[in-house]
PDB file of N, CA and C in Angstrom:
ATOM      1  N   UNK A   1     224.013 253.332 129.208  1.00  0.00           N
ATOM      2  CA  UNK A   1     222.946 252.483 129.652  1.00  0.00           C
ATOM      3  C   UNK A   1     221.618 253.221 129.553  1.00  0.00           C
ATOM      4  N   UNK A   2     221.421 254.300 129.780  1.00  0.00           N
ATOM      5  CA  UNK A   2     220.288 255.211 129.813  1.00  0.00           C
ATOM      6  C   UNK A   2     219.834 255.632 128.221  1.00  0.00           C
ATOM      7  N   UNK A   3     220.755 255.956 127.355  1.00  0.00           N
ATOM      8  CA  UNK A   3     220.607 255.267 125.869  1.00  0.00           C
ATOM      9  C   UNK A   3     219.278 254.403 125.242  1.00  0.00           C
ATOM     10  N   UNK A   4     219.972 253.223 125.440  1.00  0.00           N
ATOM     11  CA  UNK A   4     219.410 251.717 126.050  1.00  0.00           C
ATOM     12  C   UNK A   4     218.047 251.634 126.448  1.00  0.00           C
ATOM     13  N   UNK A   5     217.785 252.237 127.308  1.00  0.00           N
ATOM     14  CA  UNK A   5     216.082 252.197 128.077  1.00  0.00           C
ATOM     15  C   UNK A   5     215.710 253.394 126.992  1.00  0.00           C
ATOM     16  N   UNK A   6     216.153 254.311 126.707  1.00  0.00           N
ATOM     17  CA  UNK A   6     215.336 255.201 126.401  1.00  0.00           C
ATOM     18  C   UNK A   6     214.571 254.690 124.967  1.00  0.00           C
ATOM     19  N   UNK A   7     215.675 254.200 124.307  1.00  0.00           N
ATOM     20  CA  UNK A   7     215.543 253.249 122.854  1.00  0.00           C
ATOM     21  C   UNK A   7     214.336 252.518 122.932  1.00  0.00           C
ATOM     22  N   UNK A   8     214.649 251.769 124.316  1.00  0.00           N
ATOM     23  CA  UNK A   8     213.663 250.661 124.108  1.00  0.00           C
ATOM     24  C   UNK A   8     212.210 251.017 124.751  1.00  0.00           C
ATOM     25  N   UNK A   9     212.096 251.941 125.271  1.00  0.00           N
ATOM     26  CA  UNK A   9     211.433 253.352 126.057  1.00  0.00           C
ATOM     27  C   UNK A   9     210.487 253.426 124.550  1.00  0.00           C
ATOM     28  N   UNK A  10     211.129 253.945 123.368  1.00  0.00           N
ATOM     29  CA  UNK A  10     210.224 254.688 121.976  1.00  0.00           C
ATOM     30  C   UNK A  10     209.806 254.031 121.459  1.00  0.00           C
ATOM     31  N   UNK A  11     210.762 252.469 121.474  1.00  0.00           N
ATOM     32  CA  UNK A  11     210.015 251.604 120.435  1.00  0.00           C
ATOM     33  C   UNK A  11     208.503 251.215 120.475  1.00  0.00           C
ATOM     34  N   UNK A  12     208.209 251.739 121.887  1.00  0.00           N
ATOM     35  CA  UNK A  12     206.891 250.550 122.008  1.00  0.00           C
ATOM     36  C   UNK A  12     205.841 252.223 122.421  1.00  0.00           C
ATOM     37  N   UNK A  13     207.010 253.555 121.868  1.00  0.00           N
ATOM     38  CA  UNK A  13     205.335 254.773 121.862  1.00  0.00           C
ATOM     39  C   UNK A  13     204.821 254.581 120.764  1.00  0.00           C
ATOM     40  N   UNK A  14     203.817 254.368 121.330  1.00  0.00           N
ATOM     41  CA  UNK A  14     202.262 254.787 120.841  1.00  0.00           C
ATOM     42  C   UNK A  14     201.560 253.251 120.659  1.00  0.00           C
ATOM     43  N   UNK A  15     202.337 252.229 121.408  1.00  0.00           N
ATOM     44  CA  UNK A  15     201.597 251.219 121.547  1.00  0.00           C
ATOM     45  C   UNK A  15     201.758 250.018 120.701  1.00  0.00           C
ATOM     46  N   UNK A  16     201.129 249.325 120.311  1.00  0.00           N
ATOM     47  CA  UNK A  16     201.008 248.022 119.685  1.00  0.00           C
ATOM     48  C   UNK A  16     200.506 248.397 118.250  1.00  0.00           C
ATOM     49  N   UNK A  17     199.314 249.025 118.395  1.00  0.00           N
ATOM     50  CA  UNK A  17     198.550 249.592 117.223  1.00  0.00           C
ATOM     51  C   UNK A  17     199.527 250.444 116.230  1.00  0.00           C
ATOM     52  N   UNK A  18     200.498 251.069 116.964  1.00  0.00           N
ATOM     53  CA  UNK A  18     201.056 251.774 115.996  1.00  0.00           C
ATOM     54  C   UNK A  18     201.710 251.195 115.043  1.00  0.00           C
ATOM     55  N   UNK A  19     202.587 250.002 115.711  1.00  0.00           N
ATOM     56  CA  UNK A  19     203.192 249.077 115.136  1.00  0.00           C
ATOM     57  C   UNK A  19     202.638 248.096 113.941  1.00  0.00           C
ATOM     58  N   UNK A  20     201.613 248.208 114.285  1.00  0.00           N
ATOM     59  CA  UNK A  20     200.722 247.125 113.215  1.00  0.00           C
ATOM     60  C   UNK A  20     199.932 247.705 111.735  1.00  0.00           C
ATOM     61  N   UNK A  21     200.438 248.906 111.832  1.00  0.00           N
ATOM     62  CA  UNK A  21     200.109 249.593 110.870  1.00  0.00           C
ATOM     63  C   UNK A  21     199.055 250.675 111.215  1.00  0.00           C
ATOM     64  N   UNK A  22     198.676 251.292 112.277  1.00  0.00           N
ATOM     65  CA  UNK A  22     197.712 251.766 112.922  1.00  0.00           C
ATOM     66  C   UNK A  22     196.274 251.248 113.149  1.00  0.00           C
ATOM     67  N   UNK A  23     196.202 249.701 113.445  1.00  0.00           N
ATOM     68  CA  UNK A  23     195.134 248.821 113.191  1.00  0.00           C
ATOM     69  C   UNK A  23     194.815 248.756 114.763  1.00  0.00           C
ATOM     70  N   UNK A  24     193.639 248.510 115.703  1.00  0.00           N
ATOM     71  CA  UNK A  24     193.753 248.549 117.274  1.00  0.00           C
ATOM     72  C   UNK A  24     193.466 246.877 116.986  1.00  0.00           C
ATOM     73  N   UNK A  25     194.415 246.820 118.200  1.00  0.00           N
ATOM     74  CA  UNK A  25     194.822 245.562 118.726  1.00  0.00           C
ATOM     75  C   UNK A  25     193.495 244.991 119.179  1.00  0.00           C
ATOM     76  N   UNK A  26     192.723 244.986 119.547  1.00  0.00           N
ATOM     77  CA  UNK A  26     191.388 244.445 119.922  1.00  0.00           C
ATOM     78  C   UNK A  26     190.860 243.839 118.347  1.00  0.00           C
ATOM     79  N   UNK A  27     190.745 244.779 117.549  1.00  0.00           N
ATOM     80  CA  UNK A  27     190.043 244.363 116.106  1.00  0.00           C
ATOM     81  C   UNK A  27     191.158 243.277 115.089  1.00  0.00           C
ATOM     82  N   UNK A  28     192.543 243.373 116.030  1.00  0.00           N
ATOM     83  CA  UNK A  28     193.353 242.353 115.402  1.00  0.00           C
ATOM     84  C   UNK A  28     192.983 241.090 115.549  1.00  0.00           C
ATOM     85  N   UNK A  29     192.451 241.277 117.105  1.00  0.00           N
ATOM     86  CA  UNK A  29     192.688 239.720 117.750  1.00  0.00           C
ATOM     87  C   UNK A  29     191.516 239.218 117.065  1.00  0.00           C
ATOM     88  N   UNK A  30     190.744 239.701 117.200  1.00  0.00           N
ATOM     89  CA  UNK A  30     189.079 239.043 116.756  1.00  0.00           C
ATOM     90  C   UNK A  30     189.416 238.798 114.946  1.00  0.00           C
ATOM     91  N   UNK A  31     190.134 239.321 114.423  1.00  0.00           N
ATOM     92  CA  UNK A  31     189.834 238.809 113.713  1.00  0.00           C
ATOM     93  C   UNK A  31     190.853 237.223 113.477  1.00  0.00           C
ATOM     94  N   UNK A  32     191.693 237.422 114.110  1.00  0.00           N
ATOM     95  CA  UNK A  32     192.514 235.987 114.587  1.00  0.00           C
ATOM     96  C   UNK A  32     191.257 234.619 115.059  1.00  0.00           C
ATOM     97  N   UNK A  33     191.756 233.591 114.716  1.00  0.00           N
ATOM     98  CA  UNK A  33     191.506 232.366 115.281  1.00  0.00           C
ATOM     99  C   UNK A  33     191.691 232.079 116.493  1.00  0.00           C
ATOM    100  N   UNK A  34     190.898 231.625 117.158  1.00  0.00           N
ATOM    101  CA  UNK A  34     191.544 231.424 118.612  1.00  0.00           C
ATOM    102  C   UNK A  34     192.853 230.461 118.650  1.00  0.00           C
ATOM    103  N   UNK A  35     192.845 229.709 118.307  1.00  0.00           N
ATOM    104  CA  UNK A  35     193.565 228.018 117.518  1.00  0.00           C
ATOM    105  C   UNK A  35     193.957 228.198 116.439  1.00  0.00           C
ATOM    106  N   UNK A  36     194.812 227.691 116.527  1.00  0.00           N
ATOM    107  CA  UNK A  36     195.437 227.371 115.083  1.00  0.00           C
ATOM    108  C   UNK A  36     195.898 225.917 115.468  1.00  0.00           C
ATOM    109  N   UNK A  37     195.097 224.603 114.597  1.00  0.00           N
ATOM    110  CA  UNK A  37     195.664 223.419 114.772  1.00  0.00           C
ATOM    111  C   UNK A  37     196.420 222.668 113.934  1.00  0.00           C
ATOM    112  N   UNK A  38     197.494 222.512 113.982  1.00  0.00           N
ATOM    113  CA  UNK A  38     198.305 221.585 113.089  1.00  0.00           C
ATOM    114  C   UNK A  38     198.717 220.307 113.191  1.00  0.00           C
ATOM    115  N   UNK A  39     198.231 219.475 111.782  1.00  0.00           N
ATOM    116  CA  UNK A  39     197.851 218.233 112.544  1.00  0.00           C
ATOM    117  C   UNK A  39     199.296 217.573 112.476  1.00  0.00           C
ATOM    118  N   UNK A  40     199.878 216.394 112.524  1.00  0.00           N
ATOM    119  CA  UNK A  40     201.726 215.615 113.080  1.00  0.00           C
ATOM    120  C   UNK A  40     201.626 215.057 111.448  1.00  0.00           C
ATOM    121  N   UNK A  41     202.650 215.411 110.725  1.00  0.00           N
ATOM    122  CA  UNK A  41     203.129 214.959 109.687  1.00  0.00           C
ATOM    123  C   UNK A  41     203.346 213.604 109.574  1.00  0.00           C
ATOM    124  N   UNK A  42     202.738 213.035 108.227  1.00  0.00           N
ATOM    125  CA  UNK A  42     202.275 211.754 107.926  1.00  0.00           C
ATOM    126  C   UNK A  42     203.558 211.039 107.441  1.00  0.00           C
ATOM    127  N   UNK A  43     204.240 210.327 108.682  1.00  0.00           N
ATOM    128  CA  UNK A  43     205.505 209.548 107.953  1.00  0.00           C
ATOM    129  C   UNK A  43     205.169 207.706 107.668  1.00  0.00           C
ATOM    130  N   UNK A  44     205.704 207.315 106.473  1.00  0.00           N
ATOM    131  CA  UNK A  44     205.273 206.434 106.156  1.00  0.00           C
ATOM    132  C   UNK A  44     206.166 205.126 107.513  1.00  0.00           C
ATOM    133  N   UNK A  45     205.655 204.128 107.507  1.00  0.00           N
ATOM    134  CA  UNK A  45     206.174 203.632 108.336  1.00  0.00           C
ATOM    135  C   UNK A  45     207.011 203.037 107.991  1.00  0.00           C
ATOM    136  N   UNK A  46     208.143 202.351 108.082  1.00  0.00           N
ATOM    137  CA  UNK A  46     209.240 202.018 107.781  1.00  0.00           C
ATOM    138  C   UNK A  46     209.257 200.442 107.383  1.00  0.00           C
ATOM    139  N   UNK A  47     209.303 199.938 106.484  1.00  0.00           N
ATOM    140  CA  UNK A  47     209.099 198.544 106.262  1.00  0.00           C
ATOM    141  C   UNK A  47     210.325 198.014 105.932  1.00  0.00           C
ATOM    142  N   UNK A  48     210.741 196.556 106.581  1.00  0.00           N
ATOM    143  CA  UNK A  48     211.820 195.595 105.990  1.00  0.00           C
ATOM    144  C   UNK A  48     211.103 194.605 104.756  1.00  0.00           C
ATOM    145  N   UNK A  49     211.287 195.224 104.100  1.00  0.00           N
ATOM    146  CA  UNK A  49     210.645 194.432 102.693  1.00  0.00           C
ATOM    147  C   UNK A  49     211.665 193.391 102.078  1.00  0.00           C
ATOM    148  N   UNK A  50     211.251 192.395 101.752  1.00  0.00           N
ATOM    149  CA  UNK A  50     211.753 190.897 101.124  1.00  0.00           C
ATOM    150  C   UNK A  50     212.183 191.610 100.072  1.00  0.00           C
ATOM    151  N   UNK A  51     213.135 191.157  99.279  1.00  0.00           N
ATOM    152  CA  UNK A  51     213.627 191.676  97.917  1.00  0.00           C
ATOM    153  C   UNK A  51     212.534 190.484  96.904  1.00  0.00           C
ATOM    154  N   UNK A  52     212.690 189.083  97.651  1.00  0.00           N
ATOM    155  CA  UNK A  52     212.402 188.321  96.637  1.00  0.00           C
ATOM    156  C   UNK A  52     211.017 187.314  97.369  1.00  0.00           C
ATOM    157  N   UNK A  53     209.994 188.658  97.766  1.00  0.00           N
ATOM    158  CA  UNK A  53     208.146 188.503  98.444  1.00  0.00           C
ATOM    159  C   UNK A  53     207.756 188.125  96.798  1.00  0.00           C
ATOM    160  N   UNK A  54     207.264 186.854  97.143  1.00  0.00           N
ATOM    161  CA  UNK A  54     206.280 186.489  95.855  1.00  0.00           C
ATOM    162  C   UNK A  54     207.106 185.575  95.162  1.00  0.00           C
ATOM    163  N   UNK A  55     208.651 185.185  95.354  1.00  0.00           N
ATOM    164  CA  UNK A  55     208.934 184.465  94.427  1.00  0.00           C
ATOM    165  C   UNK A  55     209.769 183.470  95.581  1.00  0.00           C
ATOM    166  N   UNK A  56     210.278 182.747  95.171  1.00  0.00           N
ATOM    167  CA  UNK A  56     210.914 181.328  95.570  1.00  0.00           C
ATOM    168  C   UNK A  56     209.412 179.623  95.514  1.00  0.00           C
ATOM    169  N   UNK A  57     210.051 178.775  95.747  1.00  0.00           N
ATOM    170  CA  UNK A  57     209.286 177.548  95.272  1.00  0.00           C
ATOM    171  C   UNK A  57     208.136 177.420  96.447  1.00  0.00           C
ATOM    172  N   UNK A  58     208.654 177.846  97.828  1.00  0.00           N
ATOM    173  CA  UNK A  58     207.998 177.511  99.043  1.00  0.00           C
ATOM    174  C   UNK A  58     207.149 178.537  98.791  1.00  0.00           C
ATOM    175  N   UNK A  59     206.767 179.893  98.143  1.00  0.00           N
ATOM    176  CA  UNK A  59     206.191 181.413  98.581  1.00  0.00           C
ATOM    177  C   UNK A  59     204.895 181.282  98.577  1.00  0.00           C
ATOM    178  N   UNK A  60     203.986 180.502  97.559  1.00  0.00           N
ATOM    179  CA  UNK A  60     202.939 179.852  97.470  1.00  0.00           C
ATOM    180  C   UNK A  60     202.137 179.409  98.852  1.00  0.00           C
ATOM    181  N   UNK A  61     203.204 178.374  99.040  1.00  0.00           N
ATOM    182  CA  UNK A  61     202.714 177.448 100.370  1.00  0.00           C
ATOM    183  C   UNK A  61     202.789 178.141 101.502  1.00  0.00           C
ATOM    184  N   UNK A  62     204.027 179.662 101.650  1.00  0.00           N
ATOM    185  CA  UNK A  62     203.650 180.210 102.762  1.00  0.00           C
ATOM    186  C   UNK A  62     202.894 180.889 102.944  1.00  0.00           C
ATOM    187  N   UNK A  63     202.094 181.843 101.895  1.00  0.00           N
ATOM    188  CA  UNK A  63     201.272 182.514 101.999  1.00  0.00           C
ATOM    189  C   UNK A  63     199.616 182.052 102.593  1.00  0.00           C
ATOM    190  N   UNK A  64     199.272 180.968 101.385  1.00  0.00           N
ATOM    191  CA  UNK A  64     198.480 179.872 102.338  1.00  0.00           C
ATOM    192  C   UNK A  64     198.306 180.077 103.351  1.00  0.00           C
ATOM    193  N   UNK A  65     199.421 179.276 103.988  1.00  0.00           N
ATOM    194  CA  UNK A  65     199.045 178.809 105.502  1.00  0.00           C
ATOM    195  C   UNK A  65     199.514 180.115 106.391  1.00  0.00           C
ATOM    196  N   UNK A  66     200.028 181.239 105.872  1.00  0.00           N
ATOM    197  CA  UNK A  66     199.530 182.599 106.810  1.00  0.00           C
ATOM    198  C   UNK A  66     198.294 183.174 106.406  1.00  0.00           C
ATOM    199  N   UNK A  67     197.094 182.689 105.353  1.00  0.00           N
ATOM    200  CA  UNK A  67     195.958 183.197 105.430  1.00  0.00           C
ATOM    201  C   UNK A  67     195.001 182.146 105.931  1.00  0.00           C
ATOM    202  N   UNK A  68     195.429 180.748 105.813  1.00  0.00           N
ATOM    203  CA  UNK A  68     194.810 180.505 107.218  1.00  0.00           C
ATOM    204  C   UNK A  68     194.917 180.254 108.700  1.00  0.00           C
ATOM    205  N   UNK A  69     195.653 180.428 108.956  1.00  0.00           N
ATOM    206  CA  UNK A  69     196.159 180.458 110.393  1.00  0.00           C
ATOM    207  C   UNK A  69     196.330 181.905 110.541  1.00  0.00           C
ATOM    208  N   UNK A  70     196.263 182.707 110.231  1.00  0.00           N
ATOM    209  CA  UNK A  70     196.217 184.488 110.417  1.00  0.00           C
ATOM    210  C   UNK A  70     197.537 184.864 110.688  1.00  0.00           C
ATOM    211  N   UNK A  71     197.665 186.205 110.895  1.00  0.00           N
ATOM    212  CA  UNK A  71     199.066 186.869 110.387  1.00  0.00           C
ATOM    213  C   UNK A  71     199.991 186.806 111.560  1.00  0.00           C
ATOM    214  N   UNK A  72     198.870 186.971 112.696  1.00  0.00           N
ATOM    215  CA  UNK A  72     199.689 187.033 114.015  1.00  0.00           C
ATOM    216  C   UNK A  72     199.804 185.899 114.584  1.00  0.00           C
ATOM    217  N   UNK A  73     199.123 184.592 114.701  1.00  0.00           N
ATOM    218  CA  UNK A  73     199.497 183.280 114.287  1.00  0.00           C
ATOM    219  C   UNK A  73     200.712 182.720 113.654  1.00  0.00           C
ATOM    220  N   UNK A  74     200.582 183.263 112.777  1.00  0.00           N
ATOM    221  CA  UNK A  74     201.476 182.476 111.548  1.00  0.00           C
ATOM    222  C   UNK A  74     202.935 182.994 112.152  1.00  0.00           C
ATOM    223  N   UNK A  75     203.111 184.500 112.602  1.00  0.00           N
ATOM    224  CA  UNK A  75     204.342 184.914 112.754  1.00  0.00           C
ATOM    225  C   UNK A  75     205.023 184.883 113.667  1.00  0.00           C
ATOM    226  N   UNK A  76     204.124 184.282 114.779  1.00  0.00           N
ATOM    227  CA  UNK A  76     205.016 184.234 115.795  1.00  0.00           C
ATOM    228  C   UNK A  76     204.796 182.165 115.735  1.00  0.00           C
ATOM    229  N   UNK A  77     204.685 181.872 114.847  1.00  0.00           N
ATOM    230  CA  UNK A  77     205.156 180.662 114.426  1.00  0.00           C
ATOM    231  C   UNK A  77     206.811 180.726 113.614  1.00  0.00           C
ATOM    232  N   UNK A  78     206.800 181.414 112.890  1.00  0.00           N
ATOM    233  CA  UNK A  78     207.533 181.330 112.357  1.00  0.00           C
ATOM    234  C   UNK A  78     209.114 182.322 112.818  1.00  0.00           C
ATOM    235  N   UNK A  79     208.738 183.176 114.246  1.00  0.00           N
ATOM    236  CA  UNK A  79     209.652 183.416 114.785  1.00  0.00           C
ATOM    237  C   UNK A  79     210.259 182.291 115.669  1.00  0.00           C
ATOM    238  N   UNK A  80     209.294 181.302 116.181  1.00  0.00           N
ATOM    239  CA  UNK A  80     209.391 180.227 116.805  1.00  0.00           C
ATOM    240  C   UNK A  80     210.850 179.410 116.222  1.00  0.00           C
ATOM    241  N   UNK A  81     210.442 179.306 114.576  1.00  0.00           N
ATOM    242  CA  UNK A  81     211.011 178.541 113.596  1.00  0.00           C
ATOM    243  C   UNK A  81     212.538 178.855 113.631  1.00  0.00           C
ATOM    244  N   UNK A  82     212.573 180.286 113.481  1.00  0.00           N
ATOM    245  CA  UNK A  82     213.427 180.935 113.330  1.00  0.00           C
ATOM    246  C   UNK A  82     214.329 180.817 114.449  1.00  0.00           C
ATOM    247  N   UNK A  83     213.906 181.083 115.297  1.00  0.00           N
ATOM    248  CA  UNK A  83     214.904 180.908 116.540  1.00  0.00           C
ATOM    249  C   UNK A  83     215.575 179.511 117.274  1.00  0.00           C
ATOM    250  N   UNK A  84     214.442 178.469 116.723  1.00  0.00           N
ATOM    251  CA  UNK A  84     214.591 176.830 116.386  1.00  0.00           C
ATOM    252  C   UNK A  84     216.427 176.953 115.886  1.00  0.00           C
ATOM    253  N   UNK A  85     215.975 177.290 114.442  1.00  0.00           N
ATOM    254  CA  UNK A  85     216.927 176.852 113.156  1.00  0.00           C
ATOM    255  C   UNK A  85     218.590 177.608 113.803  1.00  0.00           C
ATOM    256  N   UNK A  86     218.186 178.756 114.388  1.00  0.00           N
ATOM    257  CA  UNK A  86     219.217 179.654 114.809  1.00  0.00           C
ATOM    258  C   UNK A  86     220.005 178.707 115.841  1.00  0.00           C
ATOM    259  N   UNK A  87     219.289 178.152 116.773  1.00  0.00           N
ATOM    260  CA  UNK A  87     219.879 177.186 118.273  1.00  0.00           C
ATOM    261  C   UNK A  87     220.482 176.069 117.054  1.00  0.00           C
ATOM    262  N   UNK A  88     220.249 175.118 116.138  1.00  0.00           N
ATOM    263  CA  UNK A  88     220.670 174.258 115.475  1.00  0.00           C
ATOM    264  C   UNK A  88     221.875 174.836 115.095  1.00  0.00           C
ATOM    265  N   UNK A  89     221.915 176.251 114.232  1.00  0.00           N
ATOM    266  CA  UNK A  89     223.166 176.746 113.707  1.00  0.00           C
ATOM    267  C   UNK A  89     224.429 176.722 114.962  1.00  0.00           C
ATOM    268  N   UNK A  90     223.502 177.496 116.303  1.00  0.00           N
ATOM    269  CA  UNK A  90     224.888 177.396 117.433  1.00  0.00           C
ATOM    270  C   UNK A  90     225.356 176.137 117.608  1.00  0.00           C
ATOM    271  N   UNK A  91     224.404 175.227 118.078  1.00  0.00           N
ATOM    272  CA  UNK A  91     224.921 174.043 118.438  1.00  0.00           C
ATOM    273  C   UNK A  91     225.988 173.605 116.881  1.00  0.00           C
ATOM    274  N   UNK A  92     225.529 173.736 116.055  1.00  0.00           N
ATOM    275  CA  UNK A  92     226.557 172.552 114.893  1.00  0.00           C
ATOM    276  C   UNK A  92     227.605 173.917 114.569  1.00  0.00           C
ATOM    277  N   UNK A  93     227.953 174.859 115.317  1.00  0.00           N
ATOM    278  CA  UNK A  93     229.399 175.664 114.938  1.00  0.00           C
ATOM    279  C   UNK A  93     230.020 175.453 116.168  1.00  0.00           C
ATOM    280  N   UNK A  94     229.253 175.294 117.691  1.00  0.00           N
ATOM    281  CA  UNK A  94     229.848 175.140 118.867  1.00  0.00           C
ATOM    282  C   UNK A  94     230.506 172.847 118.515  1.00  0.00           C
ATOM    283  N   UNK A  95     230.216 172.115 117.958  1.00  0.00           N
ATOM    284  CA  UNK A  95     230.562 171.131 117.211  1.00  0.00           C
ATOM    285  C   UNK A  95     231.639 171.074 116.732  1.00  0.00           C
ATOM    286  N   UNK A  96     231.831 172.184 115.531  1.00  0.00           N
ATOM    287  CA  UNK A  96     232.540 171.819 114.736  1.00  0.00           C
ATOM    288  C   UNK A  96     233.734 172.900 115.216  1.00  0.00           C
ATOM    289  N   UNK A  97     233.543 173.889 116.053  1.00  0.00           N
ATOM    290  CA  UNK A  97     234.512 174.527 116.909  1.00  0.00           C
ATOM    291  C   UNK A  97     234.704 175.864 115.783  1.00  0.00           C
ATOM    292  N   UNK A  98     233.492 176.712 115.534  1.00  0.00           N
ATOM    293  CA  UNK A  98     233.437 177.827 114.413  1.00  0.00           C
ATOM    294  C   UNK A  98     233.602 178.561 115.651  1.00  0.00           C
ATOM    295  N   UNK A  99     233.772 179.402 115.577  1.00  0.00           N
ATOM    296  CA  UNK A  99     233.804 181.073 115.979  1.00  0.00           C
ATOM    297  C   UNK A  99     232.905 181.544 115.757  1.00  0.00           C
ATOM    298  N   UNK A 100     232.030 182.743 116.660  1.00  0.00           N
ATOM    299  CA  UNK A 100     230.966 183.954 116.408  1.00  0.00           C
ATOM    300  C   UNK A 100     230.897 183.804 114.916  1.00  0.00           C
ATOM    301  N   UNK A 101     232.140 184.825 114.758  1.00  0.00           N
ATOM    302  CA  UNK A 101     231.877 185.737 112.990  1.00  0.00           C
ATOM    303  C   UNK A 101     231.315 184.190 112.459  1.00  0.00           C
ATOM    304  N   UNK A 102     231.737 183.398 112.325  1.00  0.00           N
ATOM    305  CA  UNK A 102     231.218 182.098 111.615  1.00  0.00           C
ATOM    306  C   UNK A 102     229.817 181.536 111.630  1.00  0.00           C
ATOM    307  N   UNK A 103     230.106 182.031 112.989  1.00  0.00           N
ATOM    308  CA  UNK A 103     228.444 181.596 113.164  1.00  0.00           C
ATOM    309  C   UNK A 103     227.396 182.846 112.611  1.00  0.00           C
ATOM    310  N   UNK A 104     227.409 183.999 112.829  1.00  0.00           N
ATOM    311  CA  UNK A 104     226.732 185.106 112.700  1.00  0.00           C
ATOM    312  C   UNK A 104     226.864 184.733 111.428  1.00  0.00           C
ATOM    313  N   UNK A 105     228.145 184.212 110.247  1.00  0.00           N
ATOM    314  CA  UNK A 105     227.821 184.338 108.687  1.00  0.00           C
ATOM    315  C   UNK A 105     226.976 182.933 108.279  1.00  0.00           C
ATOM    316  N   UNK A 106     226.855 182.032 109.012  1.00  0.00           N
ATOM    317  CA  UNK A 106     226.009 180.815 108.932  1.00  0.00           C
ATOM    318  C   UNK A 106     224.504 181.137 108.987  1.00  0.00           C
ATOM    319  N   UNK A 107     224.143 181.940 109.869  1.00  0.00           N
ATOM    320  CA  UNK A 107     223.020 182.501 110.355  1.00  0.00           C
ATOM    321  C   UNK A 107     222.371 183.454 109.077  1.00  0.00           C
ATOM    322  N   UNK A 108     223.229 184.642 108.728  1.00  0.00           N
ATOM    323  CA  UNK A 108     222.907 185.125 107.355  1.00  0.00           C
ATOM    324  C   UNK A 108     222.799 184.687 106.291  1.00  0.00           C
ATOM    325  N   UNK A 109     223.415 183.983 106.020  1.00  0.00           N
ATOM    326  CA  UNK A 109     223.019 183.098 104.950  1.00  0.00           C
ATOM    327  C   UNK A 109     222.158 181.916 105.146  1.00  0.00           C
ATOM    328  N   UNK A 110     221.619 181.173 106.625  1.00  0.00           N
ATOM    329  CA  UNK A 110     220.336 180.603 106.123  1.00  0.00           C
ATOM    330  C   UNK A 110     219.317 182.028 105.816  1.00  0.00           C
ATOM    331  N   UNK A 111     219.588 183.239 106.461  1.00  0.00           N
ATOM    332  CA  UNK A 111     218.211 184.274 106.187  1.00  0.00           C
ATOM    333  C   UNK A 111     217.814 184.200 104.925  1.00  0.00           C
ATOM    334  N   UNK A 112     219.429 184.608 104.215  1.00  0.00           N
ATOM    335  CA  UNK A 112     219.332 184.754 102.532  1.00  0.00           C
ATOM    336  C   UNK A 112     218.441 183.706 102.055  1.00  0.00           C
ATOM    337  N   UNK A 113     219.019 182.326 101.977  1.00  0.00           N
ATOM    338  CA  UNK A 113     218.555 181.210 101.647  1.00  0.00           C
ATOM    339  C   UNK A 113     216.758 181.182 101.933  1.00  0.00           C
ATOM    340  N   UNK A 114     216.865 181.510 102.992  1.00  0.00           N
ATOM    341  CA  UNK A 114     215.188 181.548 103.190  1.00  0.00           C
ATOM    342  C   UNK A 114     214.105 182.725 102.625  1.00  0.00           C
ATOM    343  N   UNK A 115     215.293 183.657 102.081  1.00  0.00           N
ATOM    344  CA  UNK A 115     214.366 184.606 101.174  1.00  0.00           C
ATOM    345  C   UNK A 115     214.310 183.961  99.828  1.00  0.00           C
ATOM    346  N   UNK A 116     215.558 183.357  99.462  1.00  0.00           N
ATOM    347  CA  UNK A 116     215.302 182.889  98.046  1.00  0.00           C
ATOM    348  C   UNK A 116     214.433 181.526  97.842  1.00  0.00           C
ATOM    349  N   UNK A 117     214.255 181.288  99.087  1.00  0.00           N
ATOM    350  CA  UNK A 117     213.391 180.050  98.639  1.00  0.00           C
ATOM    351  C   UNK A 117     211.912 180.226  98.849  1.00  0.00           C
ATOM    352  N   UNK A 118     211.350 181.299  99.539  1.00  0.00           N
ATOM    353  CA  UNK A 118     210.280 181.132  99.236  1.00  0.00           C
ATOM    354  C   UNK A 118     209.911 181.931 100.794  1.00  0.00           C
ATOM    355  N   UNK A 119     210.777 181.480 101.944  1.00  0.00           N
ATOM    356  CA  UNK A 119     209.855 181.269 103.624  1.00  0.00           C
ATOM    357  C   UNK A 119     209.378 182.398 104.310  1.00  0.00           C
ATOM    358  N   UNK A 120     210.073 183.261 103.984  1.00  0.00           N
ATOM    359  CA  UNK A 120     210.030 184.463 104.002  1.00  0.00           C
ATOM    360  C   UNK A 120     208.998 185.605 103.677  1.00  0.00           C
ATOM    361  N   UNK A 121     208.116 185.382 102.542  1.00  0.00           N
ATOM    362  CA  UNK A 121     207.393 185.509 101.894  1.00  0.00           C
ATOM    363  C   UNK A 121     206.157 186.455 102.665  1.00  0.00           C
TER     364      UNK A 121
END
């Protein structure tokens, strides 16, 4: 154990300066920055992008009427819509006596359908 201290006892004779190549620690610091700022890495933001933005028959007409009625307008119109069409899907599988999975694949495929036609857009 006495080893040990003594080791760690030498490492640090003759100081800091010695260590640094015989440079004094005062003329190190100054020449240091006080700061060093690093600014948060630029991640792109993550987008759910339409495969098929710009094309179907309706894409025209939706774009329109989300540039005039504005974006945040328009979209929580059309979450409105969305959640409309979704209650129609439960009710006509709770009808016809579908099951979840049935319904959840009814539901995906109006999404699909509504990318290929345009609503989505």
């Amino acid at each position: 154990m006495a080893a040990t201290s003594i080791c760690a006892a030498t490492a640090f004779k003759g100081g800091f300066s010695a260590a640094v190549g015989g440079e004094d620690y005062a003329a190190l610091a100054r020449k240091m920055p006080a700061f060093v700022r690093v600014s948060r890495p630029v991640r792109a933001q993550p987008m759910m992008k339409n495969v098929n933005e710009g094309k179907g028959i309706f894409a025209p007409l939706v774009v329109v009427a989300r540039n005039i009625i504005g974006k945040k307008t328009f979209n929580q119109l059309r979450g409105k819509a969305i959640a409309l069409h979704s209650q129609v899907i439960t009710e006509f599988c709770k009808t016809i006596g579908a099951d979840s999975k049935q319904r959840q694949g009814l539901i995906r495929l109006a999404k699909k359908n509504g990318e290929k036609l345009g609503f989505l857009a």
